[in-house]
C-alpha atoms as a PDB file:
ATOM      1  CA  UNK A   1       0.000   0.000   0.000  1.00  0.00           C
ATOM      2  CA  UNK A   2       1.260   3.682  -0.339  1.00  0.00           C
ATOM      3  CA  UNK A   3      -0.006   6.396   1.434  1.00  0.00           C
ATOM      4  CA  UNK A   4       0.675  10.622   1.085  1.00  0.00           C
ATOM      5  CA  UNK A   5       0.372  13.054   3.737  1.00  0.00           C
ATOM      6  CA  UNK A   6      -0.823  15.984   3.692  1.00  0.00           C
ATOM      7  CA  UNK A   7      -0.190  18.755   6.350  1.00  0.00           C
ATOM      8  CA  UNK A   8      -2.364  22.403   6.148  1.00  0.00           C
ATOM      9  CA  UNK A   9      -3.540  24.648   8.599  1.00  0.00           C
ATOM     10  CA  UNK A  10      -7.230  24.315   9.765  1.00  0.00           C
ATOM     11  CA  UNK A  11      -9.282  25.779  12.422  1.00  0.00           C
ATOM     12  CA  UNK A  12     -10.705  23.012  14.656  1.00  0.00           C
ATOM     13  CA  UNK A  13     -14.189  24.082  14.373  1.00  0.00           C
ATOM     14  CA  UNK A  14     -14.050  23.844  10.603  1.00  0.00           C
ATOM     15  CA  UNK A  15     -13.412  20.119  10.643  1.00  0.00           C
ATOM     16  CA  UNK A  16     -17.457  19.410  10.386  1.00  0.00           C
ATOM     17  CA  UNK A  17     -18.065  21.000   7.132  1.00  0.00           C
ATOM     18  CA  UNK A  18     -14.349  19.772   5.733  1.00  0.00           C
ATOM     19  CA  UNK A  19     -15.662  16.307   6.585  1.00  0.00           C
ATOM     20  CA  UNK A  20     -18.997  16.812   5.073  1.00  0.00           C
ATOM     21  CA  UNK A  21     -17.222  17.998   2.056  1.00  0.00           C
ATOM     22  CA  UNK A  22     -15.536  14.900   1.896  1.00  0.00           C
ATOM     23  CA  UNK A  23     -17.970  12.559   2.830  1.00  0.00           C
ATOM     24  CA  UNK A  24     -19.777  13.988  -0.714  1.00  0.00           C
ATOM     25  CA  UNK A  25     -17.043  13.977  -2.245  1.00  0.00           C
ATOM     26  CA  UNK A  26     -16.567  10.635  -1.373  1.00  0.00           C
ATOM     27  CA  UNK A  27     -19.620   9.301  -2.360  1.00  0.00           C
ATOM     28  CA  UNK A  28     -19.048   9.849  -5.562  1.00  0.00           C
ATOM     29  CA  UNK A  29     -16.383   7.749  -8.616  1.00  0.00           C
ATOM     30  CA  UNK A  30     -13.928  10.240  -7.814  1.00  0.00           C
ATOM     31  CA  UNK A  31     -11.635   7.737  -5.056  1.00  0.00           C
ATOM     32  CA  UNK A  32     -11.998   4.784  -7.159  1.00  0.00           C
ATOM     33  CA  UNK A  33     -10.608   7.430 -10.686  1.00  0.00           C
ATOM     34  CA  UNK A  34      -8.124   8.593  -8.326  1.00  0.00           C
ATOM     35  CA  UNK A  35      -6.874   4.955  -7.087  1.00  0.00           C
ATOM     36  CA  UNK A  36      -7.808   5.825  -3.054  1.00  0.00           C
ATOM     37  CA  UNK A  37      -8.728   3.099  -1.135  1.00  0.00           C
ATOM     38  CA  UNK A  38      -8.581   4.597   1.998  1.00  0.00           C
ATOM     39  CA  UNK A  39      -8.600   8.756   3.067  1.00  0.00           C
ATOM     40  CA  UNK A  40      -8.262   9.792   6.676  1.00  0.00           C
ATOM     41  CA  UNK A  41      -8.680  12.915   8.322  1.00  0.00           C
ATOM     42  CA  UNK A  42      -7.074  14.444  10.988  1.00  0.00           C
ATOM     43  CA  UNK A  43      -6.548  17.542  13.100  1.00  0.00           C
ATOM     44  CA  UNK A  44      -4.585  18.865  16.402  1.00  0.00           C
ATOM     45  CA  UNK A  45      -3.759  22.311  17.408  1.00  0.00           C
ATOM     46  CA  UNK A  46      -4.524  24.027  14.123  1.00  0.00           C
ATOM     47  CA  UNK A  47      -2.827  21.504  11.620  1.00  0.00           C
ATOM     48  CA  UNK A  48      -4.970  19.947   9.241  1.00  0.00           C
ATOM     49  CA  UNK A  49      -3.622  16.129   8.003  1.00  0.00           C
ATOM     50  CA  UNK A  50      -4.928  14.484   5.381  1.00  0.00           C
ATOM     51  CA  UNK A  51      -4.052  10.765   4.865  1.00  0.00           C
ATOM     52  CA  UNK A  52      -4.741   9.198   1.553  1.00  0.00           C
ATOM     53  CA  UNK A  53      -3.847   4.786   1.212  1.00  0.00           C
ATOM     54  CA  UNK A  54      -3.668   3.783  -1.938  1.00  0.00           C
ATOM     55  CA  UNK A  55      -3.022   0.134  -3.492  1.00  0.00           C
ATOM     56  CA  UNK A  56       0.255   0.808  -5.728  1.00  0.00           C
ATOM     57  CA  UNK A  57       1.922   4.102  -6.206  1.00  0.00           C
ATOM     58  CA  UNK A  58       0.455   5.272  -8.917  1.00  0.00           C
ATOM     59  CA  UNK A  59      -2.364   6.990  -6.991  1.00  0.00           C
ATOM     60  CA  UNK A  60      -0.321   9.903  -7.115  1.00  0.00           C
ATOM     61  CA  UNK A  61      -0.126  10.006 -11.054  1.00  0.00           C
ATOM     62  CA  UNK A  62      -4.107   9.043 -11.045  1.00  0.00           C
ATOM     63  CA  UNK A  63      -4.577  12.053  -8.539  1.00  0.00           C
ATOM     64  CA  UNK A  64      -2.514  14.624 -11.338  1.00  0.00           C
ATOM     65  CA  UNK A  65      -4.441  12.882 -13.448  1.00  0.00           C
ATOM     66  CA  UNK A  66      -7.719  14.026 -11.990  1.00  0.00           C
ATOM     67  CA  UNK A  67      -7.000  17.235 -11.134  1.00  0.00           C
ATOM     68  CA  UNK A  68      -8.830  18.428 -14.201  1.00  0.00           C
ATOM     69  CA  UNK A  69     -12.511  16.645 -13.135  1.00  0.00           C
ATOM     70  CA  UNK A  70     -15.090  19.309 -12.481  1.00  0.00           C
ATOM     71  CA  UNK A  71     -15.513  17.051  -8.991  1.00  0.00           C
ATOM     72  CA  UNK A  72     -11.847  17.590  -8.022  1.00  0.00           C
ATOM     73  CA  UNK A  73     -11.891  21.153  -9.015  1.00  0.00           C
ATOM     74  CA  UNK A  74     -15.051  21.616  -7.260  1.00  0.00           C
ATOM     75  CA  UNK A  75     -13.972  20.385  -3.611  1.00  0.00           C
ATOM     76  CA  UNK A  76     -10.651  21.648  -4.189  1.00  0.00           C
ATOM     77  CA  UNK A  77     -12.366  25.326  -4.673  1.00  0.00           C
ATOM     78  CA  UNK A  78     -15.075  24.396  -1.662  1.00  0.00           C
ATOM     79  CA  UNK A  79     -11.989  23.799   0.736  1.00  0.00           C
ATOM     80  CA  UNK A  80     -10.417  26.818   0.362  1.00  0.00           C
ATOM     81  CA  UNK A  81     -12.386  29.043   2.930  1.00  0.00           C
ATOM     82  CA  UNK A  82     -11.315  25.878   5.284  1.00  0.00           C
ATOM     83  CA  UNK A  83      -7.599  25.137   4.718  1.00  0.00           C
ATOM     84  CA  UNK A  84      -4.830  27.007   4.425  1.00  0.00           C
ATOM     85  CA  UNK A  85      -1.752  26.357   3.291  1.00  0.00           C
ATOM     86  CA  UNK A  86       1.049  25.015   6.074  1.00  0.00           C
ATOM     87  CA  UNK A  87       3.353  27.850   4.528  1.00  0.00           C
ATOM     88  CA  UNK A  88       1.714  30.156   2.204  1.00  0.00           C
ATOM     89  CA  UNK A  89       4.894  31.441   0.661  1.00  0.00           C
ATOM     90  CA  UNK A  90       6.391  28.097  -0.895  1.00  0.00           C
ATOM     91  CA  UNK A  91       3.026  26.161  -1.775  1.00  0.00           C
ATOM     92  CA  UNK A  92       2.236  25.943  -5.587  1.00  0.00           C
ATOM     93  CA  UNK A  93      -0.102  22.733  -5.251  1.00  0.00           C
ATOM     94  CA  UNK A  94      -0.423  20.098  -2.849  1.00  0.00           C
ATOM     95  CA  UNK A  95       2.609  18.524  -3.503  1.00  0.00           C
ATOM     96  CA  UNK A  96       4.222  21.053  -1.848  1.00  0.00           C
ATOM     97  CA  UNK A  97       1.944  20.168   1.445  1.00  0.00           C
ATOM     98  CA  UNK A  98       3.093  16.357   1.411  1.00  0.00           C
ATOM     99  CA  UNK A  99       5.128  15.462   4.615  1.00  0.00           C
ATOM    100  CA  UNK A 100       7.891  12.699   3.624  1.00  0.00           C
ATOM    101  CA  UNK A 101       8.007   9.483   4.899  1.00  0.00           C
ATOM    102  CA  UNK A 102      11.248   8.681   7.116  1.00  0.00           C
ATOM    103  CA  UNK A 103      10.291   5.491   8.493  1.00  0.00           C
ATOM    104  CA  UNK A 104       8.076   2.422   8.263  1.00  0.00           C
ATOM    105  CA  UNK A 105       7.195  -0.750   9.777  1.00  0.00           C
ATOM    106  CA  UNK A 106       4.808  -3.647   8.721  1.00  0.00           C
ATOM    107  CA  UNK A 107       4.202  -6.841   9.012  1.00  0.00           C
END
């Protein structure tokens, strides 16, 4: 499985209606175009982390890929009043937002 992280800023009593967008979101094709099997939520002390599982690691390329869906533009566009960038002066697109991975363990 690969996962990405993102990390943004959020205001903890915005994480209702960034769930709700999500949960529509959701609901529809869109995770199953984009290759997501699995997208988590999470906040703590104004940072916003968004943790997306997917089968192979492609999901990435199928998420650039779907950047141009009205579906992905639309939640992307509905999110902004919600999150903000982690540091406003070096993001260009959510790639820019992705923590890295140093370590892992599995069984």
């Amino acid at each position: 499985m690969h996962s990405t992280l993102i990390v943004a800023r959020m205001r903890p009593a915005d994480a209702e209606s960034v769930a709700g967008l999500f949960d529509a979101f959701d609901r529809t094709e869109m995770p199953q175009l984009m290759g997501t099997r699995r997208r988590q939520l999470f906040s703590y002390r104004g940072l916003y982390f968004h943790l997306q599982d997917f089968d192979d690691a492609e999901g990435g390329q199928r998420i650039e890929d779907a950047k141009s869906d009205p579906r992905f533009v639309r939640i992307s566009d509905d999110l902004k009043p919600f999150i903000e960038a982690y540091d406003p002066a070096t993001w260009r697109s959510p790639a820019d937002a992705m923590a890295r991975r140093f370590y892992t363990w599995g069984e």
